[in-house]
C-alpha atoms as a PDB file:
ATOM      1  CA  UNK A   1      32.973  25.262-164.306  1.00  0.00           C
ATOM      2  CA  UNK A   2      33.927  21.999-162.848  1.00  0.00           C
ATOM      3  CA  UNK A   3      31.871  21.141-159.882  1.00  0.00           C
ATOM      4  CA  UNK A   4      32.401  18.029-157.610  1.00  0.00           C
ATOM      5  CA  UNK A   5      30.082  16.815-155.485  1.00  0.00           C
ATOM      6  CA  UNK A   6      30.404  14.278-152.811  1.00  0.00           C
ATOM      7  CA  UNK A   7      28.815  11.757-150.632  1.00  0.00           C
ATOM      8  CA  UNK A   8      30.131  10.182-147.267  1.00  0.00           C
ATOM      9  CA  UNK A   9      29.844   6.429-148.141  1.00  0.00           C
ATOM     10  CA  UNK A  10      31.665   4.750-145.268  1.00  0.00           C
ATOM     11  CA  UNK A  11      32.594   6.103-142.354  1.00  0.00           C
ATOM     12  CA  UNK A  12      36.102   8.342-142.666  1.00  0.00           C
ATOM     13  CA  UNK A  13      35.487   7.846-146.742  1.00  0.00           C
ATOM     14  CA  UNK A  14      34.566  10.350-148.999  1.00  0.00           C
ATOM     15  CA  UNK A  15      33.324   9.874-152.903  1.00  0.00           C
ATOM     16  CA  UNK A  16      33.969  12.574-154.910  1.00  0.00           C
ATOM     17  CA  UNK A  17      32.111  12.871-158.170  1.00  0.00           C
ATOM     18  CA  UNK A  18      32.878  14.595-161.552  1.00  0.00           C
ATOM     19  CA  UNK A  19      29.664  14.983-163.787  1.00  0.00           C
ATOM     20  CA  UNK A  20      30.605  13.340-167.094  1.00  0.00           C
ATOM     21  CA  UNK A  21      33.209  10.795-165.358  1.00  0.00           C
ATOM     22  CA  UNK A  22      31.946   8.308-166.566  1.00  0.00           C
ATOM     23  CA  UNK A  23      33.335   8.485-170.029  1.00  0.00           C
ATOM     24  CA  UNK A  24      31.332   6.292-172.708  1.00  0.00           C
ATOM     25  CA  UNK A  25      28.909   4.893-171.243  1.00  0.00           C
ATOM     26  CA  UNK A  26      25.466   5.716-172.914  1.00  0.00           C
ATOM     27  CA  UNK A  27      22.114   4.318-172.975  1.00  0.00           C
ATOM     28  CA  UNK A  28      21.419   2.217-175.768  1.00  0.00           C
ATOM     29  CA  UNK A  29      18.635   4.388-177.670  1.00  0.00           C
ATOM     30  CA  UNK A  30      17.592   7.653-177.802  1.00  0.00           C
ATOM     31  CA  UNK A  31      14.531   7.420-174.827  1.00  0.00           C
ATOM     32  CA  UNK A  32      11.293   7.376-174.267  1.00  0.00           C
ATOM     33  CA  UNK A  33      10.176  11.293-173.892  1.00  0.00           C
ATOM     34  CA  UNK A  34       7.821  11.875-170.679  1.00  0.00           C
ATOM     35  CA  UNK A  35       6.048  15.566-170.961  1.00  0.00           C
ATOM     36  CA  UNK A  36       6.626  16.646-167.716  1.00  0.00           C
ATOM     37  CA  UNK A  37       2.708  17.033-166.972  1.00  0.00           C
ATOM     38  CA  UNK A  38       0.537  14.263-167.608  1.00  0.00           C
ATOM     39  CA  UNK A  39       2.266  10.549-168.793  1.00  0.00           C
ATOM     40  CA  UNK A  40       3.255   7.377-167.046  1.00  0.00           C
ATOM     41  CA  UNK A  41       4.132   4.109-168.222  1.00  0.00           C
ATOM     42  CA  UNK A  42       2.294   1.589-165.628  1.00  0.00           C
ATOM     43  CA  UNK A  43       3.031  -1.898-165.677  1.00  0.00           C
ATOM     44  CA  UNK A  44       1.207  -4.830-163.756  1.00  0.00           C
ATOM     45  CA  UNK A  45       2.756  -8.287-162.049  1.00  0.00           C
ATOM     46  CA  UNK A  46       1.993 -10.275-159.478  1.00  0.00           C
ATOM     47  CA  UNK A  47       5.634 -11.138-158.709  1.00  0.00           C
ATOM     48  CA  UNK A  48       6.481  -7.481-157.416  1.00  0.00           C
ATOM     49  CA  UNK A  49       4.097  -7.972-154.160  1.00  0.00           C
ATOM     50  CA  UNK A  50       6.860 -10.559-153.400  1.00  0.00           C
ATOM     51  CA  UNK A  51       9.807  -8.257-153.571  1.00  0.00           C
ATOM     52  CA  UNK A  52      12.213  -7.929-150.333  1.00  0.00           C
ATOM     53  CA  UNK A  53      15.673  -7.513-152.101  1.00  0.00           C
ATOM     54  CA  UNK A  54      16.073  -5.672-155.403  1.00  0.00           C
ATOM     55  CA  UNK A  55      17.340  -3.334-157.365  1.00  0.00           C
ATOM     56  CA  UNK A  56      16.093  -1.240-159.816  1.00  0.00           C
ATOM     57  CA  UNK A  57      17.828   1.888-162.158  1.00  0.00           C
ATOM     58  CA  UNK A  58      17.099   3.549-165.488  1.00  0.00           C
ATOM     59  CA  UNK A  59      18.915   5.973-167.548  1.00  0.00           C
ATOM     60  CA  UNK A  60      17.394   9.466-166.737  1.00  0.00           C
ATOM     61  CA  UNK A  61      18.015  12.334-169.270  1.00  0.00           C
ATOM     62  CA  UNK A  62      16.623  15.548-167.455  1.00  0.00           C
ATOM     63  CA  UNK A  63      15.367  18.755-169.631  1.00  0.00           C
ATOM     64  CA  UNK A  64      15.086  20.583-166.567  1.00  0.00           C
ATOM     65  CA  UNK A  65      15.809  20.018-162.164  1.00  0.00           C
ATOM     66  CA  UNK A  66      12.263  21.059-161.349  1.00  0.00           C
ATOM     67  CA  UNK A  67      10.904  19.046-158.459  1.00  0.00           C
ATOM     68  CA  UNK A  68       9.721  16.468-157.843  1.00  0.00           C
ATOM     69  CA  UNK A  69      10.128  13.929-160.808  1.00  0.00           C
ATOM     70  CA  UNK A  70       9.700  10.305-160.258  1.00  0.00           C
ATOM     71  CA  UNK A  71      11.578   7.700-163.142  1.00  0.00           C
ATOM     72  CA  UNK A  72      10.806   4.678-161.201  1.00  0.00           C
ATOM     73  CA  UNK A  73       7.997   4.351-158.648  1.00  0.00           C
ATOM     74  CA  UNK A  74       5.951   1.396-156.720  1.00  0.00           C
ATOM     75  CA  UNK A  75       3.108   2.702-154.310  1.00  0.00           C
ATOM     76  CA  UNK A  76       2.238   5.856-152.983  1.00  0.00           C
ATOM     77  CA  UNK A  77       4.154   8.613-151.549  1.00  0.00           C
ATOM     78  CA  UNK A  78       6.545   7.155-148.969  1.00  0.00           C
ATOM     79  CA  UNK A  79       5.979   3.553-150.069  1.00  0.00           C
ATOM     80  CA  UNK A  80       7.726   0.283-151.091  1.00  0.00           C
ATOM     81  CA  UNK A  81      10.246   2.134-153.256  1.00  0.00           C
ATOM     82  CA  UNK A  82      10.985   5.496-155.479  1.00  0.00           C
ATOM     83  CA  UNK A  83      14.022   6.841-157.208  1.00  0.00           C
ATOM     84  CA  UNK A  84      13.072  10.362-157.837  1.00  0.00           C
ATOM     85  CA  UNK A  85      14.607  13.962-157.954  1.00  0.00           C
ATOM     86  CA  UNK A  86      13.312  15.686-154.525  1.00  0.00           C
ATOM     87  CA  UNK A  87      14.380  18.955-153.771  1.00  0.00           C
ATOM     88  CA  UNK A  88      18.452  19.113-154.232  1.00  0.00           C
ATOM     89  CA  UNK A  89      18.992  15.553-154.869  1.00  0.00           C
ATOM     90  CA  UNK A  90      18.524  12.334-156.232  1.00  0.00           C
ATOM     91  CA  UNK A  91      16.930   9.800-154.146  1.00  0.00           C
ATOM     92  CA  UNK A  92      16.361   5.763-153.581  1.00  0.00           C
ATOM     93  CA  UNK A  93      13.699   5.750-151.346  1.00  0.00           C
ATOM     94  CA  UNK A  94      12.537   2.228-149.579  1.00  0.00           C
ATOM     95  CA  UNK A  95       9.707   1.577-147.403  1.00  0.00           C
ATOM     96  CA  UNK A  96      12.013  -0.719-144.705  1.00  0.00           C
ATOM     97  CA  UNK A  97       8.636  -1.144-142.445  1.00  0.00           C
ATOM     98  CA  UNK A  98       4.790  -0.298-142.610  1.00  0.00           C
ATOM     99  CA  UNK A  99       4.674   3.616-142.390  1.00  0.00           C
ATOM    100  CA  UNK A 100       8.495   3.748-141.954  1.00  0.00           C
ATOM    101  CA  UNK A 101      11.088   5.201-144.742  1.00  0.00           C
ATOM    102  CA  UNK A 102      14.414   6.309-145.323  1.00  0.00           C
ATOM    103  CA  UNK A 103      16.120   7.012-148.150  1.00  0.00           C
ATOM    104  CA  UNK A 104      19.869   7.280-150.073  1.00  0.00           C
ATOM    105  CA  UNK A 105      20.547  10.762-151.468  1.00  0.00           C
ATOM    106  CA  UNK A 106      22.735  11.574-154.797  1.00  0.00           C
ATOM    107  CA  UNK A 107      23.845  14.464-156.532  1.00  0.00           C
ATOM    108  CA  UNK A 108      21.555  16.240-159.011  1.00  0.00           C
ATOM    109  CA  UNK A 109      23.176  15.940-162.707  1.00  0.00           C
ATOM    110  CA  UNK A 110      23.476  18.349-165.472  1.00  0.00           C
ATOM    111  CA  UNK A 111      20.499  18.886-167.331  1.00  0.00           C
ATOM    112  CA  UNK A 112      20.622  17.802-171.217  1.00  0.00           C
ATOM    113  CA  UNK A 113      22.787  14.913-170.966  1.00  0.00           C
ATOM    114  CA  UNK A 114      22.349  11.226-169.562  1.00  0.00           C
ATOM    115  CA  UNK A 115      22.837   9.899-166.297  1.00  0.00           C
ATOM    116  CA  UNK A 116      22.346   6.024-165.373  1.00  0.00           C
ATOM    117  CA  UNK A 117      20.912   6.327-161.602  1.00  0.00           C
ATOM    118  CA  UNK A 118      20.307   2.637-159.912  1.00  0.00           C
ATOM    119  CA  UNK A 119      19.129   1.980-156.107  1.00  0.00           C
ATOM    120  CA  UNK A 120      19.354  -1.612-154.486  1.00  0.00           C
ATOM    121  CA  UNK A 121      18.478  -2.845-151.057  1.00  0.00           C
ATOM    122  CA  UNK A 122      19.293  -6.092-149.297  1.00  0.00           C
ATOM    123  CA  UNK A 123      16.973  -5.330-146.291  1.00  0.00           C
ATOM    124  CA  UNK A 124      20.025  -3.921-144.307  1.00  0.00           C
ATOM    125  CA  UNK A 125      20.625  -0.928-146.274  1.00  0.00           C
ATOM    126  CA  UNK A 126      19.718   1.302-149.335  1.00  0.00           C
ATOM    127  CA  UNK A 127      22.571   2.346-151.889  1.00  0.00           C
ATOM    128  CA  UNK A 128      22.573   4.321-154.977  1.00  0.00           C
ATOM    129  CA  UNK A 129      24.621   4.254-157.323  1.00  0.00           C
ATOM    130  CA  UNK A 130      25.570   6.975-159.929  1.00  0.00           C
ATOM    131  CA  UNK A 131      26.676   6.071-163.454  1.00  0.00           C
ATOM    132  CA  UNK A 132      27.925   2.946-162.354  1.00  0.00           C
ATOM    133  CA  UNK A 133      29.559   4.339-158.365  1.00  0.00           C
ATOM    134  CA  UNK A 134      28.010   3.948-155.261  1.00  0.00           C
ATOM    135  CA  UNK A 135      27.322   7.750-154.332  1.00  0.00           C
ATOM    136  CA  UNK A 136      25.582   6.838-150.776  1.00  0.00           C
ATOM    137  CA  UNK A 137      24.452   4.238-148.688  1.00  0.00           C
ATOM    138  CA  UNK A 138      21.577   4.420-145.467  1.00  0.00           C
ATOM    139  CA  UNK A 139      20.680   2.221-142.912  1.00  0.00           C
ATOM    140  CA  UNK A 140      17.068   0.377-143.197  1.00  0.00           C
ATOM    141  CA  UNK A 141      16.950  -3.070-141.534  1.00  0.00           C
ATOM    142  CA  UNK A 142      14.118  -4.391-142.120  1.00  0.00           C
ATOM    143  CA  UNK A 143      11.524  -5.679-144.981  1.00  0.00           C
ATOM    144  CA  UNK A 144       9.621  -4.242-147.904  1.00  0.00           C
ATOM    145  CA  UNK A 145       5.734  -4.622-147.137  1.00  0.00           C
ATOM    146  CA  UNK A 146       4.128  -7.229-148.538  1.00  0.00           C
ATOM    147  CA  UNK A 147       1.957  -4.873-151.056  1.00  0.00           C
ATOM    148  CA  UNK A 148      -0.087  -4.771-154.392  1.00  0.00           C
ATOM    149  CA  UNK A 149       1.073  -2.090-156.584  1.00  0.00           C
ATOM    150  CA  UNK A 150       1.917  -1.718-159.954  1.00  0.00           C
ATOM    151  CA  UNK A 151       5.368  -0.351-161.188  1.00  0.00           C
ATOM    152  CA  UNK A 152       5.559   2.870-162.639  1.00  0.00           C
ATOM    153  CA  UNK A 153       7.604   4.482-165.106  1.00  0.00           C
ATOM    154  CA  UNK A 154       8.369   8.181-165.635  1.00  0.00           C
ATOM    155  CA  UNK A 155       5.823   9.338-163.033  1.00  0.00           C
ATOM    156  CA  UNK A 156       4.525   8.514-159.405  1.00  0.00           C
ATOM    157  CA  UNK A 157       1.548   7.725-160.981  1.00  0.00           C
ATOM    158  CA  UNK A 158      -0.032   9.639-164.434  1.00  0.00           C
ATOM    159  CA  UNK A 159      -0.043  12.702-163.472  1.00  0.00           C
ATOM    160  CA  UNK A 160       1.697  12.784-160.778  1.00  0.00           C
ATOM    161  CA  UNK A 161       5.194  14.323-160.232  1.00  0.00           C
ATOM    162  CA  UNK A 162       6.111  13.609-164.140  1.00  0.00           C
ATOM    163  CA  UNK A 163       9.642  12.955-165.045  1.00  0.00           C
ATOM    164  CA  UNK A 164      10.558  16.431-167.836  1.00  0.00           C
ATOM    165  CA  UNK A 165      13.214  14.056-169.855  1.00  0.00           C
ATOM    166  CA  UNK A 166      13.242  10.763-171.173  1.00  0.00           C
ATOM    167  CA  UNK A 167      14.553   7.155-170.085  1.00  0.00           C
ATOM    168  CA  UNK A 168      15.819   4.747-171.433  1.00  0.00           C
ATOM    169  CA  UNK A 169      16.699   1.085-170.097  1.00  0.00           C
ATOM    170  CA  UNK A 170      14.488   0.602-167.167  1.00  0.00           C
ATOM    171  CA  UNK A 171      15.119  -2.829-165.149  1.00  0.00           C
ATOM    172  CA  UNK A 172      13.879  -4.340-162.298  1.00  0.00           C
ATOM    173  CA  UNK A 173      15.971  -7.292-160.917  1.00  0.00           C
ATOM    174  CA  UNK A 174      14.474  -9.453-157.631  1.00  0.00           C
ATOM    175  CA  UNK A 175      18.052  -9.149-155.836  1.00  0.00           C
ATOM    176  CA  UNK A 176      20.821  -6.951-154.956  1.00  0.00           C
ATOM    177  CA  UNK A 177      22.888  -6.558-157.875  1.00  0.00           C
ATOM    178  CA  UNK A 178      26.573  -5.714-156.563  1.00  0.00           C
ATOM    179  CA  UNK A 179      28.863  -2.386-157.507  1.00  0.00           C
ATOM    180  CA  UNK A 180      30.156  -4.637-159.977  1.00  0.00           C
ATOM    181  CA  UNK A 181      27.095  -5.951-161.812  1.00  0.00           C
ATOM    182  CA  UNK A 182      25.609  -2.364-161.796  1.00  0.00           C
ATOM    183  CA  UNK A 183      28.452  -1.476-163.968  1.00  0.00           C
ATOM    184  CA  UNK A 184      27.643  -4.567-166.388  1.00  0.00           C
ATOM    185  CA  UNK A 185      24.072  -2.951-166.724  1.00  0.00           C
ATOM    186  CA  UNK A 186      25.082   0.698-166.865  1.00  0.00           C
ATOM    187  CA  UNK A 187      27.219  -0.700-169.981  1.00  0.00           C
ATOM    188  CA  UNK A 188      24.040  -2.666-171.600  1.00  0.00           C
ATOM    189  CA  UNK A 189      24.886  -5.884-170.270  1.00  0.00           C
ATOM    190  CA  UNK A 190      22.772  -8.493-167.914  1.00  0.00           C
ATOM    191  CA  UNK A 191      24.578  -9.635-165.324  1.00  0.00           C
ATOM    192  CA  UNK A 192      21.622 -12.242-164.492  1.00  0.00           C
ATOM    193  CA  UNK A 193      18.870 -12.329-166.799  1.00  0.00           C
ATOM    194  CA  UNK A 194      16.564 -14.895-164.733  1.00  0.00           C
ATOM    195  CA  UNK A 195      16.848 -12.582-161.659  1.00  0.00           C
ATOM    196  CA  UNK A 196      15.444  -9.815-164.117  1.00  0.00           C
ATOM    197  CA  UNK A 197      12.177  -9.082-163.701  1.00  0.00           C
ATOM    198  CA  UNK A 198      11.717  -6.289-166.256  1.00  0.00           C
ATOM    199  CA  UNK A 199      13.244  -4.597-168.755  1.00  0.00           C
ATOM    200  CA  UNK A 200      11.644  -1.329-170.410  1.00  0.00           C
ATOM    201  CA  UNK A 201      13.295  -0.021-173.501  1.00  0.00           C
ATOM    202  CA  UNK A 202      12.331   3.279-174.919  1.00  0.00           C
ATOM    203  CA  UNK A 203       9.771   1.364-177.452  1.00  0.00           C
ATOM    204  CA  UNK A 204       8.314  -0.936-174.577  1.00  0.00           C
ATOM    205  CA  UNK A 205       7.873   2.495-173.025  1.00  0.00           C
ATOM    206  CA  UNK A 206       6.345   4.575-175.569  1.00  0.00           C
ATOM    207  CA  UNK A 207       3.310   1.244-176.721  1.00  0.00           C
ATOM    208  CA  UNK A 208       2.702   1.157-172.761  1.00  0.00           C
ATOM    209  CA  UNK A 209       2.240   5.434-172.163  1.00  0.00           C
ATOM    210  CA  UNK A 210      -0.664   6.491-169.986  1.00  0.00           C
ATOM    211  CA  UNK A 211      -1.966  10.176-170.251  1.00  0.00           C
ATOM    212  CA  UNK A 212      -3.515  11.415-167.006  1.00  0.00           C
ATOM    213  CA  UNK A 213      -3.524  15.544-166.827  1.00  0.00           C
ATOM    214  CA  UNK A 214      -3.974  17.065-163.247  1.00  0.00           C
ATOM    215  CA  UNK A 215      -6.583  19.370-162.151  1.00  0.00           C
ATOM    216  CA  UNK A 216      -6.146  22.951-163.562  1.00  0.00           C
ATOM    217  CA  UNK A 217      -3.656  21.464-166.244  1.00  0.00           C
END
């Protein structure tokens, strides 16, 4: 069956989305596999207290839509940022001011194939993109907090709400990248390596895996 989904993007404007549209775009390796239960891939840098504007995406391969799943975290639960499969949808969460958040919602993909998912936010508003088109945007004027906290790959923390998939192509970049330059990376491209702040392939992923089983595990 062919199912569309769709997201209101501008007022009066309606996205509708295909799964597969995309065509042949891939990621550029096979992934780094995350169990599901107990692995994270946590990365330390001064520099990321100091984000306000970013953007950050990964390709996401999902075994299965169980929630939630976290590919790319900073802080806890309802902090700085998260793009994460809650409930029915994909979401870029941002922390916009101390104990406030809203987030951009997506449509959930198929399960056994690859998606590229990729949030930004300008401290006006949160988008997400969906291989390569904006799928929703949400007002959050404001500013990140000014917070220590390590980024996190494939997990909220080990442990903790553990993507069942792999990724592949994580990045980081300290500004908004625009509709067009999120297409550059969904291709494998680098629309502006010295805003990039990281870059996880699946190897960078797999020599940097933490193993953290929860209680009753």
């Amino acid at each position: 069956m062919n199912r569309r989904f769709y997201k209101k993007i501008l007022p009066g404007v309606l996205f509708f989305l295909s799964p597969g549209f995309a065509g042949a775009a891939s990621p550029p390796g096979d992934g780094a596999v995350f169990d599901g239960i107990s692995q994270a891939v946590v990365l330390e840098d001064s520099r990321w207290s100091k984000l306000e504007t970013f953007s950050v995406g990964a390709w996401v391969w999902l075994e299965s839509r169980h929630s939630p799943q976290v590919f790319v975290n900073r802080g806890e639960r309802g902090e700085l940022f998260t793009l994460y499969l809650f409930g029915g949808e994909i979401r870029m969460l941002v922390e916009y001011a101390p104990g406030s958040y809203t987030y951009a919602g997506g449509p959930l993909p198929e399960v056994d194939s690859w998606t590229h998912f990729f949030g930004t936010y300008d401290g006006r508003e949160i988008r997400l993109y969906v291989d390569g088109e904006p799928v929703d945007q949400t007002a959050a004027a404001g500013a990140m907090p000014v917070r220590e906290a390590p980024v996190v790959a494939g997990a909220k923390s080990p442990g903790d709400s553990v993507l069942s998939g792999r990724l592949e192509d994580v990045r980081l970049y300290g500004r908004v990248l625009s509709a067009s330059e999120v297409r550059e990376v969904m291709a494998g491209s680098d629309p502006d390596p010295g805003a990039r702040w990281l870059r996880l392939t699946a190897g960078d992923m797999e020599a940097n895996m933490r193993a953290s089983y929860p209680p009753g595990a």
